[in-house]
PDB file of N, CA and C in Angstrom:
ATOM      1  N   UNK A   1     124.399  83.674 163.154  1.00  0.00           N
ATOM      2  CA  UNK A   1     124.198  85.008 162.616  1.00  0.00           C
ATOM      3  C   UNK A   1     123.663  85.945 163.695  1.00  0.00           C
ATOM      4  N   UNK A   2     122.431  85.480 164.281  1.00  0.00           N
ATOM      5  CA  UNK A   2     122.077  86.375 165.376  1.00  0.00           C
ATOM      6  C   UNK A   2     123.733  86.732 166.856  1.00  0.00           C
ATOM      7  N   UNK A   3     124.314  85.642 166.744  1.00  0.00           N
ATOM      8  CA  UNK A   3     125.372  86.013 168.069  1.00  0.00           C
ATOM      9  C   UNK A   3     125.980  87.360 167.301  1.00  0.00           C
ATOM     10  N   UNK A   4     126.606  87.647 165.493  1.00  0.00           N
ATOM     11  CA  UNK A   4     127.321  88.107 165.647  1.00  0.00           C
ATOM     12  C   UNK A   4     126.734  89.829 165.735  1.00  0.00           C
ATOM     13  N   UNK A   5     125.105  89.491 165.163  1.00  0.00           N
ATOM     14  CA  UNK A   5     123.887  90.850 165.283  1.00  0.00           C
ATOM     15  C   UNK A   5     124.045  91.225 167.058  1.00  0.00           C
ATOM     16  N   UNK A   6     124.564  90.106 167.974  1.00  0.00           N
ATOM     17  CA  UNK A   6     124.239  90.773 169.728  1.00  0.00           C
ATOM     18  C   UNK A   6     125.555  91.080 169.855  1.00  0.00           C
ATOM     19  N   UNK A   7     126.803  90.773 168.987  1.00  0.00           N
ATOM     20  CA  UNK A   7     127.931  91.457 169.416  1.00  0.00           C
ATOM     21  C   UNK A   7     127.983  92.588 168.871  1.00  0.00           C
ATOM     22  N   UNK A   8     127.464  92.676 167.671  1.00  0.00           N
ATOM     23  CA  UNK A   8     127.500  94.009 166.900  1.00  0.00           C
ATOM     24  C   UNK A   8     126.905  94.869 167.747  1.00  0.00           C
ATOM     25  N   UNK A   9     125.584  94.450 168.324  1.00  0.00           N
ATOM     26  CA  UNK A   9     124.729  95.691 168.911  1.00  0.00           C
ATOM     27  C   UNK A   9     125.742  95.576 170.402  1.00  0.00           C
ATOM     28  N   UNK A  10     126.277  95.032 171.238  1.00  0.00           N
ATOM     29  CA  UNK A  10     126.682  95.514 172.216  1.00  0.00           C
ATOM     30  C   UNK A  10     128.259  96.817 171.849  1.00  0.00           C
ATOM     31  N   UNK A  11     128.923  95.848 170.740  1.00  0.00           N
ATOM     32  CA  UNK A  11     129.879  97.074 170.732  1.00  0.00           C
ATOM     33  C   UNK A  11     129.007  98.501 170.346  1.00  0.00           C
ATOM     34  N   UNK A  12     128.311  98.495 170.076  1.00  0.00           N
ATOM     35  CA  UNK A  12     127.955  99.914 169.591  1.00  0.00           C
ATOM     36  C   UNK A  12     127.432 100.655 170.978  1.00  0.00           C
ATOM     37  N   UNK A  13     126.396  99.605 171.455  1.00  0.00           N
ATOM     38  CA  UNK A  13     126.002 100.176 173.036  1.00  0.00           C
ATOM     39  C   UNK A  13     127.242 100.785 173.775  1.00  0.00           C
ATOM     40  N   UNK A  14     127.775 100.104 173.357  1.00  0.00           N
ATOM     41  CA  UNK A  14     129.549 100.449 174.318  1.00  0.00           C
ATOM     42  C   UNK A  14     129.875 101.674 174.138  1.00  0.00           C
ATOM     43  N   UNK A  15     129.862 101.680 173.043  1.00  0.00           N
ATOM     44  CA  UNK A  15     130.729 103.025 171.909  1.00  0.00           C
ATOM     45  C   UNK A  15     130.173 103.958 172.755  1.00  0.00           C
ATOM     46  N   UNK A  16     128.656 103.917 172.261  1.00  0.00           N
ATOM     47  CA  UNK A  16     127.927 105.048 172.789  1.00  0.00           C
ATOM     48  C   UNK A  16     128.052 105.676 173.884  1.00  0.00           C
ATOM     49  N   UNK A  17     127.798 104.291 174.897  1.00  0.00           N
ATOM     50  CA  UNK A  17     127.862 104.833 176.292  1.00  0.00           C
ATOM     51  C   UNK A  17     129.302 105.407 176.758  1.00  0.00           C
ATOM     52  N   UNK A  18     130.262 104.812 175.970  1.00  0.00           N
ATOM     53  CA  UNK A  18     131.387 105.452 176.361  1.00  0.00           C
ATOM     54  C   UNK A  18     131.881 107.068 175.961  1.00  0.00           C
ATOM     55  N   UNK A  19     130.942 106.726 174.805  1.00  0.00           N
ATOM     56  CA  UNK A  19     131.551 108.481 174.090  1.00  0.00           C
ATOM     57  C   UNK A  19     130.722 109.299 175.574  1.00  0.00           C
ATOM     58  N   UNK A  20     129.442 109.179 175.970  1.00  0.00           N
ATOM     59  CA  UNK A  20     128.752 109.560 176.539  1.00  0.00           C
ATOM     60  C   UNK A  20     129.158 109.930 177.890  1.00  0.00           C
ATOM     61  N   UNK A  21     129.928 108.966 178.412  1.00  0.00           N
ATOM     62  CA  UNK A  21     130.847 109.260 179.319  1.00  0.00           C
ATOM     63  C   UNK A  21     131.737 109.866 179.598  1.00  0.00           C
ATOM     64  N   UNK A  22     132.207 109.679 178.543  1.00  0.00           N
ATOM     65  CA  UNK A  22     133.655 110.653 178.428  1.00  0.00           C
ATOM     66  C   UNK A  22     133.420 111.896 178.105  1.00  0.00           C
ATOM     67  N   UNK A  23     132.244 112.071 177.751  1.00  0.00           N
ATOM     68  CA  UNK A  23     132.446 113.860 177.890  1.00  0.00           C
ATOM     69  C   UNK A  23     131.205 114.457 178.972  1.00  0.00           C
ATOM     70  N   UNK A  24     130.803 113.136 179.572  1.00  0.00           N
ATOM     71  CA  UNK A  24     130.279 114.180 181.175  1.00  0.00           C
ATOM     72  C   UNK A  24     131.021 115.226 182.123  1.00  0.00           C
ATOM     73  N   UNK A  25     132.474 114.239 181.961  1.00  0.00           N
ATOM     74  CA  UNK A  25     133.544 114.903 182.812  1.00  0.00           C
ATOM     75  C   UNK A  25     133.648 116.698 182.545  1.00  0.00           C
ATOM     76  N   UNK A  26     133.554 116.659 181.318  1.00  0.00           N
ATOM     77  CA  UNK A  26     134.234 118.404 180.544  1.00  0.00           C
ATOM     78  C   UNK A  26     133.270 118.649 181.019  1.00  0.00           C
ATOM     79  N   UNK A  27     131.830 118.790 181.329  1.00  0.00           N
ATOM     80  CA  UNK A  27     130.943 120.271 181.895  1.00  0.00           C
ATOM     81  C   UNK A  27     131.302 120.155 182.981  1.00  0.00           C
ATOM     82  N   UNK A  28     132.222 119.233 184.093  1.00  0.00           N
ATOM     83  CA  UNK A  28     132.003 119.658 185.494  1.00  0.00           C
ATOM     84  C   UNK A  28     133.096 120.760 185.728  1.00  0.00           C
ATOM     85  N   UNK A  29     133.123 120.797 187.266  1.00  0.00           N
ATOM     86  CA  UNK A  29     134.220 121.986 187.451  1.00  0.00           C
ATOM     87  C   UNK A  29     135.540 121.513 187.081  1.00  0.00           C
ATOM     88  N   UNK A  30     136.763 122.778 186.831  1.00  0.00           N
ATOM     89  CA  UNK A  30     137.691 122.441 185.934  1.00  0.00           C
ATOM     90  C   UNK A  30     138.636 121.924 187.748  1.00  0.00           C
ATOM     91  N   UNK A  31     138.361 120.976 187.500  1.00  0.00           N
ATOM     92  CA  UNK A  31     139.522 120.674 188.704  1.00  0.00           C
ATOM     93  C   UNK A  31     140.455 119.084 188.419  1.00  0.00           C
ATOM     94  N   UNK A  32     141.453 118.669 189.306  1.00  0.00           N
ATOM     95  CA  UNK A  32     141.623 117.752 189.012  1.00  0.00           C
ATOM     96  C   UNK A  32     141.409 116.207 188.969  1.00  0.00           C
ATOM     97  N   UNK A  33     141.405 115.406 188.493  1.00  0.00           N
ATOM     98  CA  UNK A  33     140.429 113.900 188.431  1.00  0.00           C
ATOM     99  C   UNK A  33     141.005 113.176 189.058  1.00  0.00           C
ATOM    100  N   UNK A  34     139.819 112.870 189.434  1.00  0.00           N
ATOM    101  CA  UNK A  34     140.049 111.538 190.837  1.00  0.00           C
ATOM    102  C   UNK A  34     140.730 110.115 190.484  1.00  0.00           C
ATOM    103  N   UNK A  35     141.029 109.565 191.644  1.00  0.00           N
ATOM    104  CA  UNK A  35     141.040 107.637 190.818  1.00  0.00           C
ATOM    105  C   UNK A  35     140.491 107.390 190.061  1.00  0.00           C
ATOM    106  N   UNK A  36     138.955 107.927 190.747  1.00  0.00           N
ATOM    107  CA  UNK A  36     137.952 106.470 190.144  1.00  0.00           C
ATOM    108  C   UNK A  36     137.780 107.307 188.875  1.00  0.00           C
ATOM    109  N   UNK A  37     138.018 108.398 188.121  1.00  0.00           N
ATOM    110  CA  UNK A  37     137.084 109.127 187.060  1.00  0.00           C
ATOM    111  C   UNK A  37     138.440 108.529 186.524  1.00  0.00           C
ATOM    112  N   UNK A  38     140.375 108.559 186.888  1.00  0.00           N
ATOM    113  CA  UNK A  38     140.917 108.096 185.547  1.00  0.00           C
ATOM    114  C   UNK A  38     140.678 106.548 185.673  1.00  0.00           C
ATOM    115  N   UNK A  39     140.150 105.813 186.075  1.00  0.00           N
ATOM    116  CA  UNK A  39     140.127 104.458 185.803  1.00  0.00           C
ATOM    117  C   UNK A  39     138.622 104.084 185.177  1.00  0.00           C
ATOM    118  N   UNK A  40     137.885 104.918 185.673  1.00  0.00           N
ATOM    119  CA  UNK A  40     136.804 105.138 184.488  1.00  0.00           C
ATOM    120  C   UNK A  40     137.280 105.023 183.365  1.00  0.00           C
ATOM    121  N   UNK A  41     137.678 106.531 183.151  1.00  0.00           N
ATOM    122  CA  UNK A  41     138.094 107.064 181.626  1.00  0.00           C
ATOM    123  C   UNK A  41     139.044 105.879 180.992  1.00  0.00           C
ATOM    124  N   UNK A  42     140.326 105.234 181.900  1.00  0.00           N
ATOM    125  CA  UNK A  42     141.067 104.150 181.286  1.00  0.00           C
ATOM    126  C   UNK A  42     139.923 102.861 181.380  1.00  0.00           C
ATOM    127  N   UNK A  43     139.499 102.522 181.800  1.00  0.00           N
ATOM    128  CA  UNK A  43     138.167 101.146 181.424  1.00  0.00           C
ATOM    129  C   UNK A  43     137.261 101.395 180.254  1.00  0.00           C
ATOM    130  N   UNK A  44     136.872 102.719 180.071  1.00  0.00           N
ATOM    131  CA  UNK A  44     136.403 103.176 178.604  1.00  0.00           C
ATOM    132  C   UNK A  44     136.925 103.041 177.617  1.00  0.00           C
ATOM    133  N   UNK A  45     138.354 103.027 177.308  1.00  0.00           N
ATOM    134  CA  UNK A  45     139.490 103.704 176.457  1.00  0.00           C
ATOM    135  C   UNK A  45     139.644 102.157 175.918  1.00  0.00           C
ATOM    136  N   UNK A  46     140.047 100.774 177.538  1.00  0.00           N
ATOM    137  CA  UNK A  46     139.645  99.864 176.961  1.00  0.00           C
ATOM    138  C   UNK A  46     138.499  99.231 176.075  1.00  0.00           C
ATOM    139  N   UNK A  47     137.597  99.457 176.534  1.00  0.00           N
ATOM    140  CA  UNK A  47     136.350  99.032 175.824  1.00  0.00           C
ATOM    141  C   UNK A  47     136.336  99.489 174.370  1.00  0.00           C
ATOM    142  N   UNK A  48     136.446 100.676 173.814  1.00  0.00           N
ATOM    143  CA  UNK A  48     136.329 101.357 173.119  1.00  0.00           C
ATOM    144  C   UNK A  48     137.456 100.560 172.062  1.00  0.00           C
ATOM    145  N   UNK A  49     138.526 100.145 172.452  1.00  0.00           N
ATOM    146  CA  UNK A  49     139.704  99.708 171.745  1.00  0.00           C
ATOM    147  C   UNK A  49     139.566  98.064 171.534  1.00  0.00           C
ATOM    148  N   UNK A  50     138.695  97.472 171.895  1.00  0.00           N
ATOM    149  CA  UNK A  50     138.060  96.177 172.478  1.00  0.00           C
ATOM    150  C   UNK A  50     137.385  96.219 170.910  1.00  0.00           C
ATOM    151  N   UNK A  51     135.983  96.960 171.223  1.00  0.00           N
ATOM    152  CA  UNK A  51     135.043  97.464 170.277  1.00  0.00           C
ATOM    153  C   UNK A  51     135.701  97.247 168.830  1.00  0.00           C
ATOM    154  N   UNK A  52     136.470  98.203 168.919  1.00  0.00           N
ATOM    155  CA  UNK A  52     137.164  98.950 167.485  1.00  0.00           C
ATOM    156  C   UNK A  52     138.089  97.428 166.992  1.00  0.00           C
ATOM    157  N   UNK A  53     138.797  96.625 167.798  1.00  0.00           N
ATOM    158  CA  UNK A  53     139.172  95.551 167.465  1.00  0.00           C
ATOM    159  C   UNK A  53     138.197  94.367 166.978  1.00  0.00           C
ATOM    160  N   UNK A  54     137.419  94.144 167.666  1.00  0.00           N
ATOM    161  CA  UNK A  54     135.588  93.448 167.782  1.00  0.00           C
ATOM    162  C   UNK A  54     135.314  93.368 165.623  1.00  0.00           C
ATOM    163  N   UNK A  55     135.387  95.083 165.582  1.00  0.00           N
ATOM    164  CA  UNK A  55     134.761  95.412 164.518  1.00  0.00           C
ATOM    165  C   UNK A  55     135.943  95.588 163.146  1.00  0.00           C
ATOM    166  N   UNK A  56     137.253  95.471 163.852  1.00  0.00           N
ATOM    167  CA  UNK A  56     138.049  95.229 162.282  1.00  0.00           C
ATOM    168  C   UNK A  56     138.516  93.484 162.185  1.00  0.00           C
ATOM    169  N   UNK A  57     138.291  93.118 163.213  1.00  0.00           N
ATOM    170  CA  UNK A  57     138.249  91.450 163.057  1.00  0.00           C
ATOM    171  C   UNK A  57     136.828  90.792 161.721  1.00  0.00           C
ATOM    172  N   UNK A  58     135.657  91.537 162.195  1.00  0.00           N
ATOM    173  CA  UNK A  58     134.469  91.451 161.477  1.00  0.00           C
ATOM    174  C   UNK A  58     134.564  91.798 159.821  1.00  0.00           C
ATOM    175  N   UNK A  59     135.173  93.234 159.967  1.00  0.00           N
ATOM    176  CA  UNK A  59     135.662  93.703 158.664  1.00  0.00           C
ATOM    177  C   UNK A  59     136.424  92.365 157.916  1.00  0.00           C
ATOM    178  N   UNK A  60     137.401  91.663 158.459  1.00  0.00           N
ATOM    179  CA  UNK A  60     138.338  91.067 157.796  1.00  0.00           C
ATOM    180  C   UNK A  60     137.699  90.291 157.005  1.00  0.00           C
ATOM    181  N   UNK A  61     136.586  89.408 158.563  1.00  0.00           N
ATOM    182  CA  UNK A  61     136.130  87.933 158.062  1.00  0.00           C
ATOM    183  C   UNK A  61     135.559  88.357 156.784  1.00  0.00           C
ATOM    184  N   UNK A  62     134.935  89.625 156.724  1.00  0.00           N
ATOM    185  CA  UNK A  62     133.914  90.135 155.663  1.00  0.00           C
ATOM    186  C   UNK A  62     134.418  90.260 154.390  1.00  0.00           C
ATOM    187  N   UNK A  63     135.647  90.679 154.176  1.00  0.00           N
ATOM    188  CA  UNK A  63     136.584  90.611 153.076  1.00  0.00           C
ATOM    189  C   UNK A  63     136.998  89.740 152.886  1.00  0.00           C
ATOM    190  N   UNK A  64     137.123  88.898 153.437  1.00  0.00           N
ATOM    191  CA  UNK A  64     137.542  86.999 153.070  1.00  0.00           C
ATOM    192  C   UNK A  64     137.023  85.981 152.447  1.00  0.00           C
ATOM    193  N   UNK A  65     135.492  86.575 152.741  1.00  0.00           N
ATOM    194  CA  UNK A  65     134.370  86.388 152.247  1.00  0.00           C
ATOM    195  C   UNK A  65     134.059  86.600 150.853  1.00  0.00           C
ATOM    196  N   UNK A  66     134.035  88.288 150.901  1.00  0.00           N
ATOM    197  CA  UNK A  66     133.659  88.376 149.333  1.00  0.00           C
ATOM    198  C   UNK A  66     135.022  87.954 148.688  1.00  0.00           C
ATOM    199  N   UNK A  67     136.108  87.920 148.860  1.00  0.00           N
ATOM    200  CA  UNK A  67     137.274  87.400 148.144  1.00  0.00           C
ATOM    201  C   UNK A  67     137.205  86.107 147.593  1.00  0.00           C
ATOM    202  N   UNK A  68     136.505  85.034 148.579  1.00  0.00           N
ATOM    203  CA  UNK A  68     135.959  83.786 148.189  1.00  0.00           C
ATOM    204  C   UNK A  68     134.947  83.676 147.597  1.00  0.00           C
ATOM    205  N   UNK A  69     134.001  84.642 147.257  1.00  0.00           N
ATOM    206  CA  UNK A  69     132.928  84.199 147.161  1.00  0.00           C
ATOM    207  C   UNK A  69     132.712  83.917 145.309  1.00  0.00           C
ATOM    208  N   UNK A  70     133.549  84.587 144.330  1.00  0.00           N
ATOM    209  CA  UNK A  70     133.505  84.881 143.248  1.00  0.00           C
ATOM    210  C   UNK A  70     134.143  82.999 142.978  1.00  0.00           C
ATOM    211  N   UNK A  71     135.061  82.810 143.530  1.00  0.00           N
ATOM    212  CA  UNK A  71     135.722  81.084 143.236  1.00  0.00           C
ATOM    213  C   UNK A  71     134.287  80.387 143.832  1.00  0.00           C
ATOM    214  N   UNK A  72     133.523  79.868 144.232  1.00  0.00           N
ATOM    215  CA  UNK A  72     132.411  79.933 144.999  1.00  0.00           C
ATOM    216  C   UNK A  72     131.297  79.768 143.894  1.00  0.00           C
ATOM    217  N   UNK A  73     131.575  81.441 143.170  1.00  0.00           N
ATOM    218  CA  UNK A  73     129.701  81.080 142.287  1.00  0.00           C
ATOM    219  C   UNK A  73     130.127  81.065 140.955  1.00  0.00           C
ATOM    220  N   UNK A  74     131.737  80.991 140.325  1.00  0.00           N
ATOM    221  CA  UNK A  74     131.926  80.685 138.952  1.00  0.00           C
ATOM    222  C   UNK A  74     131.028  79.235 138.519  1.00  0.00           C
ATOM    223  N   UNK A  75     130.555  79.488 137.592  1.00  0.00           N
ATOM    224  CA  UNK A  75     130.314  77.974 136.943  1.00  0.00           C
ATOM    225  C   UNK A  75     131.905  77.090 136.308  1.00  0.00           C
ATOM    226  N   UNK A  76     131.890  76.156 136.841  1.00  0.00           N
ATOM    227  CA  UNK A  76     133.487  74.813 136.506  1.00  0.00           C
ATOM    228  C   UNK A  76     132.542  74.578 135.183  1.00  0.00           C
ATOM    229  N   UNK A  77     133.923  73.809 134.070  1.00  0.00           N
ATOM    230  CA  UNK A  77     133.528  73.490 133.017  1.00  0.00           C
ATOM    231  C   UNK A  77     132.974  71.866 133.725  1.00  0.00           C
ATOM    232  N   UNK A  78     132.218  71.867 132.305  1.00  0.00           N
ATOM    233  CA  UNK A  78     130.831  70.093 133.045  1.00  0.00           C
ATOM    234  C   UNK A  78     131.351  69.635 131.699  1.00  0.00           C
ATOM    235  N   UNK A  79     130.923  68.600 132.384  1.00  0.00           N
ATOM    236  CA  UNK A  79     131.978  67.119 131.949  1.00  0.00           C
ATOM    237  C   UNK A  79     130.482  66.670 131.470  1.00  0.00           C
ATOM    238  N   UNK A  80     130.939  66.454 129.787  1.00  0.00           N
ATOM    239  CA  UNK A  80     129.711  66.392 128.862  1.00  0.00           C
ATOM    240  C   UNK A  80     130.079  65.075 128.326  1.00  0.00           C
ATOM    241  N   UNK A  81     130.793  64.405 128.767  1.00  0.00           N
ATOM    242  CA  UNK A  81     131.408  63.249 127.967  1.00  0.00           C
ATOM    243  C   UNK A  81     130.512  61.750 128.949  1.00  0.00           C
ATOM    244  N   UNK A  82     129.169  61.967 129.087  1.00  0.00           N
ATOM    245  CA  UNK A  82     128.522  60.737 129.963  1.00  0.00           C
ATOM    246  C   UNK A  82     127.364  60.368 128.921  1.00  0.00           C
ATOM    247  N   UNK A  83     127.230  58.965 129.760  1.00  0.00           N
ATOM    248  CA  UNK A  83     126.332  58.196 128.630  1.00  0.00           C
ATOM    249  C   UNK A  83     124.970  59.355 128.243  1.00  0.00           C
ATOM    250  N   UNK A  84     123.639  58.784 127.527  1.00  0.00           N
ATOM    251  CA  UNK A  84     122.886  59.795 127.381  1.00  0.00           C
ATOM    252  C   UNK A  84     121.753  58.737 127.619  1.00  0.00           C
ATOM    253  N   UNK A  85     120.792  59.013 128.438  1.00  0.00           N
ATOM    254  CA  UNK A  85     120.084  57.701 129.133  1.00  0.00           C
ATOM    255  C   UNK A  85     118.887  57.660 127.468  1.00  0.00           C
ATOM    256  N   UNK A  86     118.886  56.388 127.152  1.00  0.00           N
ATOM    257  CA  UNK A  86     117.664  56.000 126.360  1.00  0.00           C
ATOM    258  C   UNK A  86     116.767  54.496 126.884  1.00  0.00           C
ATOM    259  N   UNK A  87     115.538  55.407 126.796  1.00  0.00           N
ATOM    260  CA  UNK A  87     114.310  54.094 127.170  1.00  0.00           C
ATOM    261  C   UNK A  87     114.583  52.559 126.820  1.00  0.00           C
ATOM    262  N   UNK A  88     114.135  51.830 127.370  1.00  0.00           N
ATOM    263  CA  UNK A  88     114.483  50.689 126.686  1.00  0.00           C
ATOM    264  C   UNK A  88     113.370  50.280 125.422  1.00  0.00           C
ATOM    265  N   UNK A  89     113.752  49.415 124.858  1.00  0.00           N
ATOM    266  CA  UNK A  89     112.462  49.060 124.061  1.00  0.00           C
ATOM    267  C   UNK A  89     111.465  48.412 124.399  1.00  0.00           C
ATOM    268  N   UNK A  90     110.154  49.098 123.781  1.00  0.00           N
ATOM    269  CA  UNK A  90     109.005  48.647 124.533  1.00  0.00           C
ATOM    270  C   UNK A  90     108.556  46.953 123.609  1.00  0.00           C
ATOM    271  N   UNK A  91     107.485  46.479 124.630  1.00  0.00           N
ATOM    272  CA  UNK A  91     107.281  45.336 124.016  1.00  0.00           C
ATOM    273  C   UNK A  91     106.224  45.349 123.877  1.00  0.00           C
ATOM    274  N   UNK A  92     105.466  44.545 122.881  1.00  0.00           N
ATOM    275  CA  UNK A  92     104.989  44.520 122.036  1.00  0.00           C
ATOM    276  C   UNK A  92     103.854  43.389 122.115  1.00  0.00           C
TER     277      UNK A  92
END
């Protein structure tokens, strides 16, 4: 449970830092982008799509889950047809 709480929190770190990134670029001057800023921006775009995959994989398991879970907590009919324990007789 905790691994899937440190994947959860890293995709989000991701998210963040990526949204964060991606719009440093727009206040600078309007000129055109270098290598390294589009392979930035494309290594973000991955991550971000990484993330977003990360988190509808999670979604699924999560719906699979509650889909099972109702077969899971029905009560089955009980099998009432067993001996019925009685003491033995005491002696005397």
């Amino acid at each position: 449970m905790s691994i899937m709480k440190a994947r959860f929190s890293h995709m989000v770190l991701t998210a963040l830092g990526a949204a964060l990134l991606a719009g440093a670029p727009a206040y600078a001057e309007n000129r055109p982008e270098s290598e390294a800023t589009q392979a930035r921006d494309a290594r973000i775009q991955r991550e971000l799509d990484r993330s977003r995959n990360m988190l509808e994989d999670q979604h699924q398991e999560w719906m699979r889950n509650q889909r099972d879970t109702p077969r899971l907590t029905t009560p089955s009919q009980r099998d009432l047809n067993v001996p019925i324990y009685t003491s033995p007789p005491r002696l005397q």
